[in-house]
Protein backbone atom coordinates (compact mmCIF):
# COMPACT_ATOMS: atom_id res chain seq x y z
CA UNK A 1 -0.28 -9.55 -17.22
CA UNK A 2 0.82 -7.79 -14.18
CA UNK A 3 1.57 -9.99 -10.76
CA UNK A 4 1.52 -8.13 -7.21
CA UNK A 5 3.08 -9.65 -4.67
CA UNK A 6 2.59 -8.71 -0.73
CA UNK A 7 5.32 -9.31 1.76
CA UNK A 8 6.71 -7.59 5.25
CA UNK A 9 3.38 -8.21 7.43
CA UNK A 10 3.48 -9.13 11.06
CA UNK A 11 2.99 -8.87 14.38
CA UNK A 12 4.25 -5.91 16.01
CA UNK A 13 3.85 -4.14 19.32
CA UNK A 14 2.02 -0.77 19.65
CA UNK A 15 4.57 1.95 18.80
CA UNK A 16 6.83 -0.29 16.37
CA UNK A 17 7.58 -0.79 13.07
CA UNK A 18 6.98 -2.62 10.49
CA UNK A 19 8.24 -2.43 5.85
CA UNK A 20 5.59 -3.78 2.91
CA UNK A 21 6.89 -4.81 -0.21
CA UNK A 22 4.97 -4.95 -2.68
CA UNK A 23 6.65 -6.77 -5.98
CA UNK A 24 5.71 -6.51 -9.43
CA UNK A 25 6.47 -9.04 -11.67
CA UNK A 26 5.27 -9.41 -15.33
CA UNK A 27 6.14 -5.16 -16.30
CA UNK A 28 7.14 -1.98 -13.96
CA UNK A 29 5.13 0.10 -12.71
CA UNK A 30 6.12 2.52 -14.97
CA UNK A 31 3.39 5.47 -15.45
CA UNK A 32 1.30 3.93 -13.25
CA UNK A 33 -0.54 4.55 -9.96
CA UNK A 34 0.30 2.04 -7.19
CA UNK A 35 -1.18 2.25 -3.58
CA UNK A 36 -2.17 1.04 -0.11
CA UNK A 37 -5.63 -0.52 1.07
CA UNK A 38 -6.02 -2.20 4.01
CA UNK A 39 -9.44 -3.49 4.84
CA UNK A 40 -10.98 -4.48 8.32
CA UNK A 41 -12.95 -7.34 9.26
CA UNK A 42 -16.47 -7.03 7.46
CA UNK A 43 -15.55 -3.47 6.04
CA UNK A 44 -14.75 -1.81 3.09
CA UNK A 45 -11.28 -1.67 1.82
CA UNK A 46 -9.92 1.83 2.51
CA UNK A 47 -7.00 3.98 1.47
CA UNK A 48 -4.00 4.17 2.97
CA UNK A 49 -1.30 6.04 0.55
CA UNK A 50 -0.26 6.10 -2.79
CA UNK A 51 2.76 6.57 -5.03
CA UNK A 52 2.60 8.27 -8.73
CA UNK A 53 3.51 10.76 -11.37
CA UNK A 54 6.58 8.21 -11.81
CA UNK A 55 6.99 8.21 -8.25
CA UNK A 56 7.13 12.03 -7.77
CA UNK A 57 3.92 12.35 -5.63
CA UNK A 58 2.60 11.05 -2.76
CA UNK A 59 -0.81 10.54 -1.27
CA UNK A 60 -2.00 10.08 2.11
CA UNK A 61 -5.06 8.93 4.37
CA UNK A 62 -5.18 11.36 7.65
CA UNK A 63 -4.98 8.34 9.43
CA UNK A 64 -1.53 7.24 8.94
CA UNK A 65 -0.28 10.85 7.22
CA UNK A 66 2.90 11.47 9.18
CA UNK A 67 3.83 7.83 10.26
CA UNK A 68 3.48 5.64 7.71
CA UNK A 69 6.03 6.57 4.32
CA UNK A 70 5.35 4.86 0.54
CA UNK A 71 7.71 5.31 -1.66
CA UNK A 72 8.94 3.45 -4.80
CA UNK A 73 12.78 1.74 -5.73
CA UNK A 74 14.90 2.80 -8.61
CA UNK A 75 13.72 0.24 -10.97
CA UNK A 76 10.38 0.89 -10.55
CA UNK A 77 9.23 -2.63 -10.14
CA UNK A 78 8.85 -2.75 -6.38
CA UNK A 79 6.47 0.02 -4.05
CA UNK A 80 7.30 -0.25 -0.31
CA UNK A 81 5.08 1.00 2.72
CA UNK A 82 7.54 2.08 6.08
CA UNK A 83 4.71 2.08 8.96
CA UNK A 84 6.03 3.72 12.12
CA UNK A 85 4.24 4.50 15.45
CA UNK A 86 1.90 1.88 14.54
CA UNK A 87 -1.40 1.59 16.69
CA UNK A 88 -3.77 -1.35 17.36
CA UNK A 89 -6.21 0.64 15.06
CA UNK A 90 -3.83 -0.21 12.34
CA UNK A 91 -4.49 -3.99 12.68
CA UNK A 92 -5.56 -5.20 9.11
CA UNK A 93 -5.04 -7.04 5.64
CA UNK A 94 -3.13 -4.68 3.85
CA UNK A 95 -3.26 -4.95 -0.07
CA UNK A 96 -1.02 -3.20 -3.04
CA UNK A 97 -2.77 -2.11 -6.02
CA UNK A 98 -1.87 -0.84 -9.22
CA UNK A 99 -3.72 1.21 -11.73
CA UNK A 100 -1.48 0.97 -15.26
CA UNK A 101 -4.32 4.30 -16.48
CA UNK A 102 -3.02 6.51 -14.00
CA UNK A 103 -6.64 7.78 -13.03
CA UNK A 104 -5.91 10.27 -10.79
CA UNK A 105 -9.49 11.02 -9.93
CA UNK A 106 -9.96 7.53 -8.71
CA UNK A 107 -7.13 7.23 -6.49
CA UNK A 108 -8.04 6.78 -3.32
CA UNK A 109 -10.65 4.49 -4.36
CA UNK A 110 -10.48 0.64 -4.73
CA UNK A 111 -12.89 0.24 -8.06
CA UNK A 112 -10.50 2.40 -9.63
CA UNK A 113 -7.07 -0.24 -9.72
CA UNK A 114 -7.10 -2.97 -11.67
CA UNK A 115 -4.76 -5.01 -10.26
CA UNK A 116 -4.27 -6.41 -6.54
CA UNK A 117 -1.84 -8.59 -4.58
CA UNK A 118 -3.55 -11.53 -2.29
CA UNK A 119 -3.14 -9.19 0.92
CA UNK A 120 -0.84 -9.32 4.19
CA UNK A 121 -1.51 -9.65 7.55
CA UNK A 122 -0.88 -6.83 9.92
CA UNK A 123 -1.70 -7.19 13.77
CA UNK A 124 -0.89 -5.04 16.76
CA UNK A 125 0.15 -6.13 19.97
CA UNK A 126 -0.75 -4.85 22.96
């Protein structure tokens, strides 16, 4: 039984900067996939980034490629997400996810994780 657990949300102004954590509790994340969703209002959850290959590779939305960094501590059991030059468009629940198959042709997509945290609130300020 895996555990995800969301923290580092906020309010921030346009231009700042804000962490995620996103803590695993229960096993590592060892061979695994772990990523980014954030979902709008009455939309979809979408991609953000993702971490795998034990944390040798990296995957991006266009959206955020450039600003926003994930990237994984030594013991493997927590994924962060460093979001810099945020914009009011980035305003959203953000969610970790972890896939223990390592499905790589499902990554950017939400059916393909098994296993979600409860979300954190990010809003930009104006």
């Amino acid at each position: 039984q895996v555990h995800l657990v969301e923290s580092g949300g906020g309010l921030v102004q346009d231009g700042g900067s804000l962490r995620l954590s996103c803590a695993a509790s229960g096993r590592t994340f060892s061979n695994a996939a772990v990523a980014w969703f954030r979902q709008p209002p009455g939309k979809e959850r979408e991609f953000v980034a993702a971490i795998f290959r034990i944390a040798s590779r990296t995957s991006y939305a266009d959206s955020v490629k450039g600003r926003f960094t994930i990237s994984m501590d030594t013991t493997k059991s927590t994924v962060f997400l460093q979001m810099n030059s945020l914009k009011s468009d980035d305003t959203d629940v953000y969610y970790c996810a972890y896939d223990p198959r390592l499905i790589l042709s499902s990554l950017r997509l939400p059916n393909g994780y098994d296993y979600w945290g409860q979300g954190t609130q990010v809003t930009g300020s104006s």
